[in-house]
Protein backbone atom coordinates (compact mmCIF):
# COMPACT_ATOMS: atom_id res chain seq x y z
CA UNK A 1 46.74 15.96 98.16
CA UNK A 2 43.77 16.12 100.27
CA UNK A 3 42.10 13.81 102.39
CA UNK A 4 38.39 14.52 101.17
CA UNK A 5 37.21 13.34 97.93
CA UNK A 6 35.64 16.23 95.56
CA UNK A 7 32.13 14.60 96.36
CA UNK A 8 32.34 15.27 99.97
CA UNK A 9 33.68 18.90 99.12
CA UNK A 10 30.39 19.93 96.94
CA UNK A 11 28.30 17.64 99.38
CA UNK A 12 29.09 19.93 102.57
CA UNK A 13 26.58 22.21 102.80
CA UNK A 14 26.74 26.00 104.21
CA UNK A 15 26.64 26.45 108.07
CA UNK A 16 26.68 29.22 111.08
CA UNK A 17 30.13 28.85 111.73
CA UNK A 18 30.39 31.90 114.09
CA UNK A 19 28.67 34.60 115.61
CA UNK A 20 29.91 37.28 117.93
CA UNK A 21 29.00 40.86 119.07
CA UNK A 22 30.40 43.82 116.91
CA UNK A 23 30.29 47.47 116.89
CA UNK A 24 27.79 49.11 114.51
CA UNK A 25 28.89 49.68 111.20
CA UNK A 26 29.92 53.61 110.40
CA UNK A 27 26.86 55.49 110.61
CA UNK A 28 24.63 53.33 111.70
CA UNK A 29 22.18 53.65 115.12
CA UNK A 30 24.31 52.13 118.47
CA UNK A 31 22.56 48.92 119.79
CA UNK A 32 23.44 45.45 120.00
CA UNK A 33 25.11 44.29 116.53
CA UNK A 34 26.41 41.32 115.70
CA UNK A 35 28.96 39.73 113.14
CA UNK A 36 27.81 36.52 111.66
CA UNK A 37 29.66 34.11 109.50
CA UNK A 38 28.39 31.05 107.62
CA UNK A 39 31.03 29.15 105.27
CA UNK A 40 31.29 26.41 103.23
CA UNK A 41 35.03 24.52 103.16
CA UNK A 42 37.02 27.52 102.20
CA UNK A 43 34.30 29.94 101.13
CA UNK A 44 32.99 32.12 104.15
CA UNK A 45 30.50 35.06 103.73
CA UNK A 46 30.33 38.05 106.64
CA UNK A 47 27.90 40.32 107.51
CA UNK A 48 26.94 42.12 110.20
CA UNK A 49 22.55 42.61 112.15
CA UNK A 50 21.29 44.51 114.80
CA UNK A 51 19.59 42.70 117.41
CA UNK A 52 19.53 40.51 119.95
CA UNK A 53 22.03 36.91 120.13
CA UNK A 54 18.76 34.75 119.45
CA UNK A 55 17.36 36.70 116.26
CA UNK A 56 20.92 37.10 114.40
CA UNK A 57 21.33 33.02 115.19
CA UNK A 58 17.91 32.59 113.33
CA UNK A 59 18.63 34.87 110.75
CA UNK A 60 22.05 33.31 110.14
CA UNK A 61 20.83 29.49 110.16
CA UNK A 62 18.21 30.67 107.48
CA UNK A 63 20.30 32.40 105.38
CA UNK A 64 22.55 29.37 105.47
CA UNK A 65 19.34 27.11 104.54
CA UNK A 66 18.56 29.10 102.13
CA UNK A 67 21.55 29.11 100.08
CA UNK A 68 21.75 24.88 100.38
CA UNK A 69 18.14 25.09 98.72
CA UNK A 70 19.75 27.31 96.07
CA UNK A 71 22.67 24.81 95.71
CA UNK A 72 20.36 21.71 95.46
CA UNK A 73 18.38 23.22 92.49
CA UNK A 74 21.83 23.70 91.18
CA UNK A 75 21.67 27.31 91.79
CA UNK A 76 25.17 28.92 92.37
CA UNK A 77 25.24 31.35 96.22
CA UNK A 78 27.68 33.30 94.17
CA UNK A 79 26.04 33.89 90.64
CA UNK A 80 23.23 36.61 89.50
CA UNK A 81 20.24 35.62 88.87
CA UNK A 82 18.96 34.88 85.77
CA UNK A 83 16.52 36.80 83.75
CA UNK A 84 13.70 35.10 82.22
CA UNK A 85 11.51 35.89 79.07
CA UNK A 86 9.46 37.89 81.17
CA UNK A 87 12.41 39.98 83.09
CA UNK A 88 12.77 41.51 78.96
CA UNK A 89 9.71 43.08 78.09
């Protein structure tokens, strides 16, 4: 049994939980590349940006925003997204 309640689980919100410099993916142009992570309790999603320390940190932070706006409008990070009437014609 946990110590957290269910509420606090859905009420964390995604964060930057660490970022640290990579090599370039496989094919890509050399540089300064850097692995970011952002999670969520046990959910964690990776990906890797060119740049410098600063710009993958704001890049990160607003990814992470933007999938706690998603979440608040009761949006799932993991689902499609859905068509509308409009998406058919």
């Amino acid at each position: 049994m946990s110590d957290e309640s269910d509420d606090d689980f859905f009420n964390r919100k995604f964060g930057v939980t660490r970022i640290e410099k990579t090599d370039p993916p496989e094919g890509m142009q050399k540089g300064d590349w850097y692995l970011y992570v952002i999670g969520k309790g046990s959910s964690e999603i990776q990906g890797k940006r060119p740049g410098t320390l600063e710009s993958v940190t704001e890049y990160a932070k607003d990814y992470a925003s933007n999938l706690n706006e998603r979440a608040a409008l009761g949006y799932s990070a993991y689902a499609v997204a859905k068509r509308t009437k409009s998406d058919n014609k």
